[in-house]
N, C-alpha and C. Protein backbone atom coordinates (compact mmCIF):
# COMPACT_ATOMS: atom_id res chain seq x y z
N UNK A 1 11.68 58.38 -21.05
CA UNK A 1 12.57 57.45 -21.70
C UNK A 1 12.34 57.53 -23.20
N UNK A 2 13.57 57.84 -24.13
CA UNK A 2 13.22 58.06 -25.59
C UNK A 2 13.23 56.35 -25.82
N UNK A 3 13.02 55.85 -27.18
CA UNK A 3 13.41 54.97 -27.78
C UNK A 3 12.77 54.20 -27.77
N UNK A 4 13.38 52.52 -27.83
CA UNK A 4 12.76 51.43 -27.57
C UNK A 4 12.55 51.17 -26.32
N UNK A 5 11.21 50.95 -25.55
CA UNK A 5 10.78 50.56 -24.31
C UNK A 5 11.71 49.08 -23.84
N UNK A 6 11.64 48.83 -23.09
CA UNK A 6 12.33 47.35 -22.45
C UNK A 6 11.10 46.51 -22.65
N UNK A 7 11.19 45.34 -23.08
CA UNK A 7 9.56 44.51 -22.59
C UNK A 7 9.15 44.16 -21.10
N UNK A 8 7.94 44.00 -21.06
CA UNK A 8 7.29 44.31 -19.87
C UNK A 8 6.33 42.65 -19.57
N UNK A 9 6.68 42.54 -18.68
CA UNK A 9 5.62 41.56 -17.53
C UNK A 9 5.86 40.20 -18.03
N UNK A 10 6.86 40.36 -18.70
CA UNK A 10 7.34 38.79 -19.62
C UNK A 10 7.27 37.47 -18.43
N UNK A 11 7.41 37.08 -17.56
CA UNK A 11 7.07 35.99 -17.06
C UNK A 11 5.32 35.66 -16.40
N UNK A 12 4.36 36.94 -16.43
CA UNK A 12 3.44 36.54 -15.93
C UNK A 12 1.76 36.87 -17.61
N UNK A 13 2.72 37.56 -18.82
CA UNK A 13 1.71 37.92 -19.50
C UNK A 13 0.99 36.77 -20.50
N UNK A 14 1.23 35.60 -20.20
CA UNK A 14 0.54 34.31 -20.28
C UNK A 14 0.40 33.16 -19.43
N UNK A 15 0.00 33.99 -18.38
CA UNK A 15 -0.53 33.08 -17.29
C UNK A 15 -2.30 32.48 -17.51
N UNK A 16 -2.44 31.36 -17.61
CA UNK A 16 -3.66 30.65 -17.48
C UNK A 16 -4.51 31.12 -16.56
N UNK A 17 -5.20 32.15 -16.79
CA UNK A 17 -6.49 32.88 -15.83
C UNK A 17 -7.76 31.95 -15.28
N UNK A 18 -7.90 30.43 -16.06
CA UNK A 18 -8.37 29.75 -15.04
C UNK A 18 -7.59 28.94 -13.97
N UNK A 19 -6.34 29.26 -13.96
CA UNK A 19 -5.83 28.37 -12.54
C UNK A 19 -5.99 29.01 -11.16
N UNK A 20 -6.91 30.71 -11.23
CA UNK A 20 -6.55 31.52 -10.02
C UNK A 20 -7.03 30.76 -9.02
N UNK A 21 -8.07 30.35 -8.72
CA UNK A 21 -8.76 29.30 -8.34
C UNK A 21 -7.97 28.65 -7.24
N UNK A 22 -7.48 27.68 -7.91
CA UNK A 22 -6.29 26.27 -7.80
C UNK A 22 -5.01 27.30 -7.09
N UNK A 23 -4.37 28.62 -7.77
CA UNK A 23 -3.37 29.05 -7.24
C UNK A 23 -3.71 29.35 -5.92
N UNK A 24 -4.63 30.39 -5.75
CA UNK A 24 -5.27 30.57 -4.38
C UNK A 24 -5.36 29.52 -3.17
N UNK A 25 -5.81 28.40 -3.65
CA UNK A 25 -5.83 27.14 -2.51
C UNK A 25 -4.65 27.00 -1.99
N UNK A 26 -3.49 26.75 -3.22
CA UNK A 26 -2.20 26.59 -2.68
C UNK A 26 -1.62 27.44 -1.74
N UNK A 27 -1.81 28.64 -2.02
CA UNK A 27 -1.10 29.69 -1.26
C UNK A 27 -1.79 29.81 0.00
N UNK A 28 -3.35 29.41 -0.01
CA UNK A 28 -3.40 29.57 1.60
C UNK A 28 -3.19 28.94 2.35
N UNK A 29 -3.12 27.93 1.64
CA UNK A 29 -3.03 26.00 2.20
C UNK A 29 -0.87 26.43 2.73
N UNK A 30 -0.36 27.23 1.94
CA UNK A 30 0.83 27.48 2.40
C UNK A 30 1.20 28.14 3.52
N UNK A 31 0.61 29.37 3.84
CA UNK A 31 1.03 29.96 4.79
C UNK A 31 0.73 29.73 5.63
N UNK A 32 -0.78 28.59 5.27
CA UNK A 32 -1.01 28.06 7.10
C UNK A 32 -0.13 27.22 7.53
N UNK A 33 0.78 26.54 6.62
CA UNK A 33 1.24 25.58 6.89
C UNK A 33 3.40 26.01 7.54
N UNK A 34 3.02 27.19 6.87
CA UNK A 34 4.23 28.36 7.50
C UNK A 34 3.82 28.67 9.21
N UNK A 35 2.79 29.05 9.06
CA UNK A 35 2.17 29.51 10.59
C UNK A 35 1.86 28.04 11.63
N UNK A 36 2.24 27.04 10.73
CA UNK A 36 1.91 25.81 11.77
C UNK A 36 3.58 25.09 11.81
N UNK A 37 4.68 26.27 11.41
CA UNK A 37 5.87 26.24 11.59
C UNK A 37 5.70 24.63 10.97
N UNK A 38 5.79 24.05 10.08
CA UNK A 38 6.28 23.00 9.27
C UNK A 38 7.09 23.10 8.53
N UNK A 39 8.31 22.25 8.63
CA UNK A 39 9.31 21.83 8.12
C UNK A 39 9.46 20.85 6.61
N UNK A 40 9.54 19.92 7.78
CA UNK A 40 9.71 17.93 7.00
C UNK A 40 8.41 17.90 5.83
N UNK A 41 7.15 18.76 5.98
CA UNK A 41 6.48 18.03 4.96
C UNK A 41 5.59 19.41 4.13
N UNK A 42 6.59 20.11 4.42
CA UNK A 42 6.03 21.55 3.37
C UNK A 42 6.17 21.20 2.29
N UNK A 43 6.38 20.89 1.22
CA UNK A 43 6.71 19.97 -0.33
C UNK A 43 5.20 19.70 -0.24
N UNK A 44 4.41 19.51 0.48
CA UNK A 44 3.05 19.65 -0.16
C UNK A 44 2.65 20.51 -0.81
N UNK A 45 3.43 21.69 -0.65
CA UNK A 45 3.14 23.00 -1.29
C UNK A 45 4.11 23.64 -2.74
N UNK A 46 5.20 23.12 -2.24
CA UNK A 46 6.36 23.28 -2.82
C UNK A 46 7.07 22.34 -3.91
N UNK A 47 6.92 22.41 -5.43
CA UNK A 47 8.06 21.74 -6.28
C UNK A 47 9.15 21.08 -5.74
N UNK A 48 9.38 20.14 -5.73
CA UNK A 48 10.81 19.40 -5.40
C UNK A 48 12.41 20.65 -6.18
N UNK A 49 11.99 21.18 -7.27
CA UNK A 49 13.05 22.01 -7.79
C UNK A 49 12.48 23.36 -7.46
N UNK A 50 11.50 23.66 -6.61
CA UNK A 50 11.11 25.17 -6.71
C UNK A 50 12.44 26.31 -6.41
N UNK A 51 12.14 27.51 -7.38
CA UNK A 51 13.47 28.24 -6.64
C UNK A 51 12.84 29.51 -5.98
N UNK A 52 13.46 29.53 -4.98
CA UNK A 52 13.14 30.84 -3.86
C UNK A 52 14.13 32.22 -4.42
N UNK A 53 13.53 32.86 -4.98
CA UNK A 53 14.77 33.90 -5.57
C UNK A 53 14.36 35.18 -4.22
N UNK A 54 15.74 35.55 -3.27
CA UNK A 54 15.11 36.81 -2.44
C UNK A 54 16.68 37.44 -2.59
N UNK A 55 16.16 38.57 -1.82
CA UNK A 55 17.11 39.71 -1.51
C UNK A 55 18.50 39.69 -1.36
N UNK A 56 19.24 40.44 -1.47
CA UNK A 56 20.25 40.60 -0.61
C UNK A 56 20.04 40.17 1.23
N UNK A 57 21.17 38.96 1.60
CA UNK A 57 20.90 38.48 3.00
C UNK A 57 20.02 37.95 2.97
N UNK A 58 18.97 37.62 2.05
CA UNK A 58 18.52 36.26 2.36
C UNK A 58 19.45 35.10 1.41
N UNK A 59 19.45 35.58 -0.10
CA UNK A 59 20.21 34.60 -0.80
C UNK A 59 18.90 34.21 -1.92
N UNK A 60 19.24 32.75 -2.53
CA UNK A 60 18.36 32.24 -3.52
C UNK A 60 18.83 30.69 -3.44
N UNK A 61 17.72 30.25 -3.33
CA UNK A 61 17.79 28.50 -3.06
C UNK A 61 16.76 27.99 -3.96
N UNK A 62 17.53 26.66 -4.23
CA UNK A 62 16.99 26.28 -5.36
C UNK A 62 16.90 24.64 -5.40
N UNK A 63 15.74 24.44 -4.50
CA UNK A 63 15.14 23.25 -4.58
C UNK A 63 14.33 23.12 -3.22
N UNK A 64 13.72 22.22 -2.65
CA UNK A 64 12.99 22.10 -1.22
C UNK A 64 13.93 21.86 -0.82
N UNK A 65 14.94 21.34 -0.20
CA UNK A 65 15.41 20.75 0.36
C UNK A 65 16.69 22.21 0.93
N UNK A 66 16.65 22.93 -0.37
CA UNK A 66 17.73 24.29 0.33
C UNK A 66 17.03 24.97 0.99
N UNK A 67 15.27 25.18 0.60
CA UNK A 67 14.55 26.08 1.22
C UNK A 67 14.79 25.43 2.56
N UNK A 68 14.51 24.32 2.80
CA UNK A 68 14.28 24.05 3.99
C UNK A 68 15.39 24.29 5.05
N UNK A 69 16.71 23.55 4.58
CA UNK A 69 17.93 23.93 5.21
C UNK A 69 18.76 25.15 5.46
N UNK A 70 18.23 25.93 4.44
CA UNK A 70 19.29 27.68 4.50
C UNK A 70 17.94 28.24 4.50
N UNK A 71 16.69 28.39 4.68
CA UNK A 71 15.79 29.43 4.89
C UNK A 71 14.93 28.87 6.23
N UNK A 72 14.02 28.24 5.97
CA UNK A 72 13.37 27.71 7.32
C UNK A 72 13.85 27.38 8.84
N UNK A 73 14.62 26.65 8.59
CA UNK A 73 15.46 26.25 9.54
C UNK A 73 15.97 27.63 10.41
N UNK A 74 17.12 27.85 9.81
CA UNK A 74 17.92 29.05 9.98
C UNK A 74 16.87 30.32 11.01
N UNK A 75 15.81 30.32 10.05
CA UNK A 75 14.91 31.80 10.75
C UNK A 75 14.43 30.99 11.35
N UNK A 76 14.00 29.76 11.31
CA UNK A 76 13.04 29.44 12.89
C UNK A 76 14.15 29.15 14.41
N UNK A 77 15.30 29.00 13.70
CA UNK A 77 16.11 29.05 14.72
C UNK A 77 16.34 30.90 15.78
N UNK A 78 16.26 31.58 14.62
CA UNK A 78 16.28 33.07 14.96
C UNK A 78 15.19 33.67 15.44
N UNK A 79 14.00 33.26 15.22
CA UNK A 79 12.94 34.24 15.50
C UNK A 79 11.44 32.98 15.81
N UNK A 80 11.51 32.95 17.02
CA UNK A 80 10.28 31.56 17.60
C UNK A 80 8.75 32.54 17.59
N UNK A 81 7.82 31.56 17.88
CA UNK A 81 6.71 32.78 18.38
C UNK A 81 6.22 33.18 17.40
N UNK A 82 6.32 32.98 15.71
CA UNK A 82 6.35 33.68 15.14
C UNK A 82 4.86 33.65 14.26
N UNK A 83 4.71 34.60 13.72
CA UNK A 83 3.09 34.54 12.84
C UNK A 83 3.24 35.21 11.75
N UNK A 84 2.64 34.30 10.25
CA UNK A 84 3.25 35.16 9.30
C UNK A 84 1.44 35.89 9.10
N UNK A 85 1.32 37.19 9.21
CA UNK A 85 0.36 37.88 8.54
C UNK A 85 0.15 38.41 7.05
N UNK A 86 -0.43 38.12 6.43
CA UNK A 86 -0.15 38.60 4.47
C UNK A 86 -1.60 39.93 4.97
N UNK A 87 -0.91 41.12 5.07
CA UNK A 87 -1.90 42.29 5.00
C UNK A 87 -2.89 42.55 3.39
N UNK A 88 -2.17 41.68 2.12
CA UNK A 88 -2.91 41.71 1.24
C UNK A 88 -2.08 40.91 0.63
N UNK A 89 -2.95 40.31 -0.73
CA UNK A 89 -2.97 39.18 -1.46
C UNK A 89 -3.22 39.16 -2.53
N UNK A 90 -2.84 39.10 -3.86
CA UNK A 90 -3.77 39.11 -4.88
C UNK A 90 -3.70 37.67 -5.73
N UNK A 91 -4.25 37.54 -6.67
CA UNK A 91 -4.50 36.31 -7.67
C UNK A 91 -4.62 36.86 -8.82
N UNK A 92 -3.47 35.72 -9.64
CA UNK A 92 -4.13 36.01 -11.36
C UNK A 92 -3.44 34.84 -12.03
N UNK A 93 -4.41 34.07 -12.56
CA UNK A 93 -4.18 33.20 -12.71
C UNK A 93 -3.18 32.16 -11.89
N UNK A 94 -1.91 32.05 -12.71
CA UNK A 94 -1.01 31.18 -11.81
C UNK A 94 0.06 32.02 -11.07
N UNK A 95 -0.48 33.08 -10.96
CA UNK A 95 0.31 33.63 -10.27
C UNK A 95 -0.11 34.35 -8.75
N UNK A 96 0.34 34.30 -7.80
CA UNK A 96 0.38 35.10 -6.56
C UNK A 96 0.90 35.92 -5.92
N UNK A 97 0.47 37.06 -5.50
CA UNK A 97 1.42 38.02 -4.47
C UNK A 97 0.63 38.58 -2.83
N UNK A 98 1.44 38.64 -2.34
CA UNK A 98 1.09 39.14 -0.80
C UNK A 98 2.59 39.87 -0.34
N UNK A 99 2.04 40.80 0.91
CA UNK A 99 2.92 41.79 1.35
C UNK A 99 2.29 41.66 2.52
N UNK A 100 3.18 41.68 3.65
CA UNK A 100 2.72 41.60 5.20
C UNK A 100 3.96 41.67 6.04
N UNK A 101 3.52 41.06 7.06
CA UNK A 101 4.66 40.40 8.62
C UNK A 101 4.64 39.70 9.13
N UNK A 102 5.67 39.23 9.78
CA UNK A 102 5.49 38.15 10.55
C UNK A 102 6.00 38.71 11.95
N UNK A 103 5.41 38.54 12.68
CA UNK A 103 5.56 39.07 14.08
C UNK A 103 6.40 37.96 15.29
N UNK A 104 7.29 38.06 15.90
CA UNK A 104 8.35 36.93 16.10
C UNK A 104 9.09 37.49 17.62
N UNK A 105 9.65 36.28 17.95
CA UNK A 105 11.17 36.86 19.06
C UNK A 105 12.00 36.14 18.31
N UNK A 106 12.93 37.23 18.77
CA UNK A 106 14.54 37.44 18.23
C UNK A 106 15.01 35.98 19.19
N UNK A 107 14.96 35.26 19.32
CA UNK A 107 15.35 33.88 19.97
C UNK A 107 16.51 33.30 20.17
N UNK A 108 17.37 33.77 18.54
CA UNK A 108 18.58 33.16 18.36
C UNK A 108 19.29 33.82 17.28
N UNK A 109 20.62 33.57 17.20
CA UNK A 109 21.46 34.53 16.03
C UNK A 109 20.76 35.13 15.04
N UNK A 110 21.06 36.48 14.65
CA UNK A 110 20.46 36.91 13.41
C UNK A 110 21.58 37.73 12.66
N UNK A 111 22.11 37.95 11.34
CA UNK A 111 23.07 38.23 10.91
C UNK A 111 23.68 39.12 11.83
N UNK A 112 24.55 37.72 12.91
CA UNK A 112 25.36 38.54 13.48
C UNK A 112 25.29 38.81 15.17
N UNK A 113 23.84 39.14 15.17
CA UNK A 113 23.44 39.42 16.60
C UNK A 113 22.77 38.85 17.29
N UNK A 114 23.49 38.96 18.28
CA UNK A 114 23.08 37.52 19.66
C UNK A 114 21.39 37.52 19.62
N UNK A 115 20.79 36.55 20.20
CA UNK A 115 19.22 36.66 20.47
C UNK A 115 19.35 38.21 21.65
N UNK A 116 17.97 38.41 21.59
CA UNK A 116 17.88 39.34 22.56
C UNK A 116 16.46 39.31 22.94
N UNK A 117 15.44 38.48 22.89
CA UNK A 117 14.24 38.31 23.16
C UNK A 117 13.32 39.48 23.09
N UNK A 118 13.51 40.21 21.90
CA UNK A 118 12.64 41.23 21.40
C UNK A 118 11.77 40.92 20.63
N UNK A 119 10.29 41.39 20.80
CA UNK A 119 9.33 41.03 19.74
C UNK A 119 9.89 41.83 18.60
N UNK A 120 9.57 41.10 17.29
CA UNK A 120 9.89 42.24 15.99
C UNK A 120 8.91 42.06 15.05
N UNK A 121 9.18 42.74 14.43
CA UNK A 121 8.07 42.57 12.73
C UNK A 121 9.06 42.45 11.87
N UNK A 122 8.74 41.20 11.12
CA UNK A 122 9.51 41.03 9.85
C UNK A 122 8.85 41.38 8.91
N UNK A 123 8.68 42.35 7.62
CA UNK A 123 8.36 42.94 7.01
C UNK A 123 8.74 41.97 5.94
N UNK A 124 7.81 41.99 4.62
CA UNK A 124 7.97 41.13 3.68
C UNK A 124 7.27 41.19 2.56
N UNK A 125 7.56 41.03 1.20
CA UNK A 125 6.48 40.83 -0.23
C UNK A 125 6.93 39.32 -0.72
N UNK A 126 6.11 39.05 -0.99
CA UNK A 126 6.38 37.25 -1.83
C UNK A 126 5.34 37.54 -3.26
N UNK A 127 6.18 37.05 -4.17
CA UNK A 127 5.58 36.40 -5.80
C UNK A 127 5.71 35.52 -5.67
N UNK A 128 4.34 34.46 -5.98
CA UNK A 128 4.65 32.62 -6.64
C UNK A 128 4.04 32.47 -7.68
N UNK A 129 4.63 31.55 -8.27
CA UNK A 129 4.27 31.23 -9.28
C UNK A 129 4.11 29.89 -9.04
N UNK A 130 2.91 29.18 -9.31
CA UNK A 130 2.09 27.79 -9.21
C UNK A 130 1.96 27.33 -10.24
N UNK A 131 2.55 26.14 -10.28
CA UNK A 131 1.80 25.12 -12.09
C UNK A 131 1.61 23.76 -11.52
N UNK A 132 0.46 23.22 -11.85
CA UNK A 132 0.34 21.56 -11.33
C UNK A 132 -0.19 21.65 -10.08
N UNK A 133 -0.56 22.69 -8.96
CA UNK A 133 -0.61 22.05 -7.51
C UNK A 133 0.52 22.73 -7.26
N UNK A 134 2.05 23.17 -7.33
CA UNK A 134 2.54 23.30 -6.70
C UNK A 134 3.49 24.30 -6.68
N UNK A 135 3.99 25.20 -6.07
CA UNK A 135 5.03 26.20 -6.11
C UNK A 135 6.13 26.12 -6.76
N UNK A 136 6.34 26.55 -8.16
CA UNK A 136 7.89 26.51 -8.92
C UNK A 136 9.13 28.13 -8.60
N UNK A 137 8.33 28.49 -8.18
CA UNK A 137 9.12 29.98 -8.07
C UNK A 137 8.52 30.89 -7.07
N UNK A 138 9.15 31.13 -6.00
CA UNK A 138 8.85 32.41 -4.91
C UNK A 138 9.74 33.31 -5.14
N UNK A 139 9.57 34.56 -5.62
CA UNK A 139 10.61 35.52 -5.77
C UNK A 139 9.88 36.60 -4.12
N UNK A 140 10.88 36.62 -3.68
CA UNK A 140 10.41 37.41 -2.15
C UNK A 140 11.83 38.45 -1.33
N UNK A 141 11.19 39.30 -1.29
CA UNK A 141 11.74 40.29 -0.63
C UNK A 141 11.49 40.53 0.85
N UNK A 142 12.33 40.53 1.92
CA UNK A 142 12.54 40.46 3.44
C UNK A 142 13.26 41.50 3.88
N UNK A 143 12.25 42.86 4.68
CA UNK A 143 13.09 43.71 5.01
C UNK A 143 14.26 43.30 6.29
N UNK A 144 14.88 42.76 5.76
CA UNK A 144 15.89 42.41 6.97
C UNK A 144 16.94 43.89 7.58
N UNK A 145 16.99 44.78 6.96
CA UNK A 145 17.50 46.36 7.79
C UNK A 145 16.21 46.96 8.55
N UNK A 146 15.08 46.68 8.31
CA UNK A 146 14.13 47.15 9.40
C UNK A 146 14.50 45.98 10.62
N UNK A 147 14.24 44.64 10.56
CA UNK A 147 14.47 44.06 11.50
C UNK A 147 15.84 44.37 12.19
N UNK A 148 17.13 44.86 11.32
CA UNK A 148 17.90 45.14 12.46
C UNK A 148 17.67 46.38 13.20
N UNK A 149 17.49 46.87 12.28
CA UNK A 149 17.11 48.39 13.65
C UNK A 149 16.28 48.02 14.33
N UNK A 150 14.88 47.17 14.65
CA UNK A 150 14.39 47.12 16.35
C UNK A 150 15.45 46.40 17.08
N UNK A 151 16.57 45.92 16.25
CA UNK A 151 17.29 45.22 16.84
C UNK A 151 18.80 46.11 17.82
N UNK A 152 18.97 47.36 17.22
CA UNK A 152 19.53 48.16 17.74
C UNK A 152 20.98 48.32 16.81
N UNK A 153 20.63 47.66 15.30
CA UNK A 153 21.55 48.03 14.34
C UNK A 153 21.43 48.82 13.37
N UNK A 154 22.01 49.83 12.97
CA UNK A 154 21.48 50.54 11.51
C UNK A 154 22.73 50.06 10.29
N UNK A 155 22.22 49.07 9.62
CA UNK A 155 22.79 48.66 8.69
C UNK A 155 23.20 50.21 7.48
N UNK A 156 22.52 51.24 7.84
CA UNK A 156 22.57 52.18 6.66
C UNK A 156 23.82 53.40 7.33
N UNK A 157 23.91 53.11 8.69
CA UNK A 157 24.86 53.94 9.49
C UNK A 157 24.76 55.46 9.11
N UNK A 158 23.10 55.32 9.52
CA UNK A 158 22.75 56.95 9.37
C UNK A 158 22.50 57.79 8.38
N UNK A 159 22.85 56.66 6.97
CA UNK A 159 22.78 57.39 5.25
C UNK A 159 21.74 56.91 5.05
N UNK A 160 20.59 56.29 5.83
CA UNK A 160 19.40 55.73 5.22
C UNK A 160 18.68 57.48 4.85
N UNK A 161 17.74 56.63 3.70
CA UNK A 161 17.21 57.85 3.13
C UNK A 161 15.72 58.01 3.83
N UNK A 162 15.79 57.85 5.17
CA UNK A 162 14.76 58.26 6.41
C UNK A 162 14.82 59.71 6.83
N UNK A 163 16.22 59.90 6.62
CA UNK A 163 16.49 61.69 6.77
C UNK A 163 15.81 62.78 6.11
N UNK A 164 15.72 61.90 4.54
CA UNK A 164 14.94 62.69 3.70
C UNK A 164 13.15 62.78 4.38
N UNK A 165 12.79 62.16 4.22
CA UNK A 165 11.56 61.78 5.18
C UNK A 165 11.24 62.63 6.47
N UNK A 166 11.97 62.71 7.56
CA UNK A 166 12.05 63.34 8.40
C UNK A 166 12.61 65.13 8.49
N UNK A 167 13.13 65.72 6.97
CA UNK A 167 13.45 66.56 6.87
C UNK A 167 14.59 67.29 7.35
N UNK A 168 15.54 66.15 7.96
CA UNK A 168 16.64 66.45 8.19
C UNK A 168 17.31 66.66 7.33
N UNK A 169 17.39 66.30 5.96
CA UNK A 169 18.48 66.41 4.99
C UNK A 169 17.77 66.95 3.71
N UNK A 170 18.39 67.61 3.53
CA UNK A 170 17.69 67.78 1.50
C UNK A 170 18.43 66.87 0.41
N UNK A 171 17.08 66.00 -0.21
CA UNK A 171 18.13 65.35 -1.04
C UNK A 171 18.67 66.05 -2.44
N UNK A 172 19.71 65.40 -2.96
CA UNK A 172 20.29 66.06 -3.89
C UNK A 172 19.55 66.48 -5.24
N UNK A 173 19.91 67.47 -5.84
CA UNK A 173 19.43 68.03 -6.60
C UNK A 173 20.29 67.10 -8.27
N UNK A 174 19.61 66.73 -9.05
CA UNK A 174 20.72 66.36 -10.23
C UNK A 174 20.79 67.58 -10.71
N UNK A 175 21.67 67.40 -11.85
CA UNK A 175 22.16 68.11 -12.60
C UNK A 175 21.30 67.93 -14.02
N UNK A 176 21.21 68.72 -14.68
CA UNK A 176 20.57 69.07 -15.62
C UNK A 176 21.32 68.35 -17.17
């Protein structure tokens, strides 16, 4: 890249390095409280205005009360049984990240498709950001096209770039 660089890490490069501490509690104190499928009184964890910024098909909600109604709800209606695992975690200051699964049955609608009582892995990364005790921002990514394919959908209709991977396809060459 010639020129002027873009700036870099602008929401986390003055984060308070003694809150890792305090952030850490929260976040574990959270996911147990995910894994103990709580609803009505997750806001122990969560800002009254926190915003959930995710993917495509999940959406972005912006307060407890949306998390709870268009995210929680919704997937616990879709996928029971479920366990969220964070395969890793890190801390810095007020900030948090983890990447894992949650291991689940397909129970009830999922964009689209009937339950079918399949175990699945929901694949996932979460950023928070903590100030005060409590969660102001989860930016999180949900592989929801892996979950449809154990589901018996290919959202990519065969153009996923798995071909490349598997050596079925050569990918394209640019142009110079």
């Amino acid at each position: 890249m010639k020129g002027l660089r873009p700036e870099q890490a602008v929401l986390s490069r003055d984060t308070d390095m003694s809150k890792t501490a305090e952030t850490r509690a929260v976040i574990e104190g959270m996911v147990d409280g995910l894994n103990d499928h709580r609803i009505a009184d997750i806001g122990e964890f969560f800002s009254e205005s926190f915003r959930w910024i995710g993917n495509q098909g999940c959406g972005t909600k912006t307060g407890l009360r949306e998390f709870q109604d268009n995210w929680q709800k919704p997937f616990q209606a879709a996928f029971s049984d479920k366990v969220c695992i964070d395969e890793a975690r890190l801390y810095m200051g007020e900030w948090a990240a983890a990447f894992g699964r949650q291991e689940a049955v397909h129970s009830g609608p999922f964009m689209g498709i009937a339950a079918t009582g399949k175990r699945v892995e929901i694949r996932y990364m979460d950023f928070w950001k903590v100030v005060d005790g409590k969660i102001t921002d989860n930016y999180v990514t949900v592989d929801f096209p892996h979950v449809m394919a154990q589901l018996g959908v290919d959202v990519f209709n065969g153009e996923g770039w798995e071909a490349y991977d598997r050596g079925k396809k050569s990918p394209p060459i640019p142009e110079s």
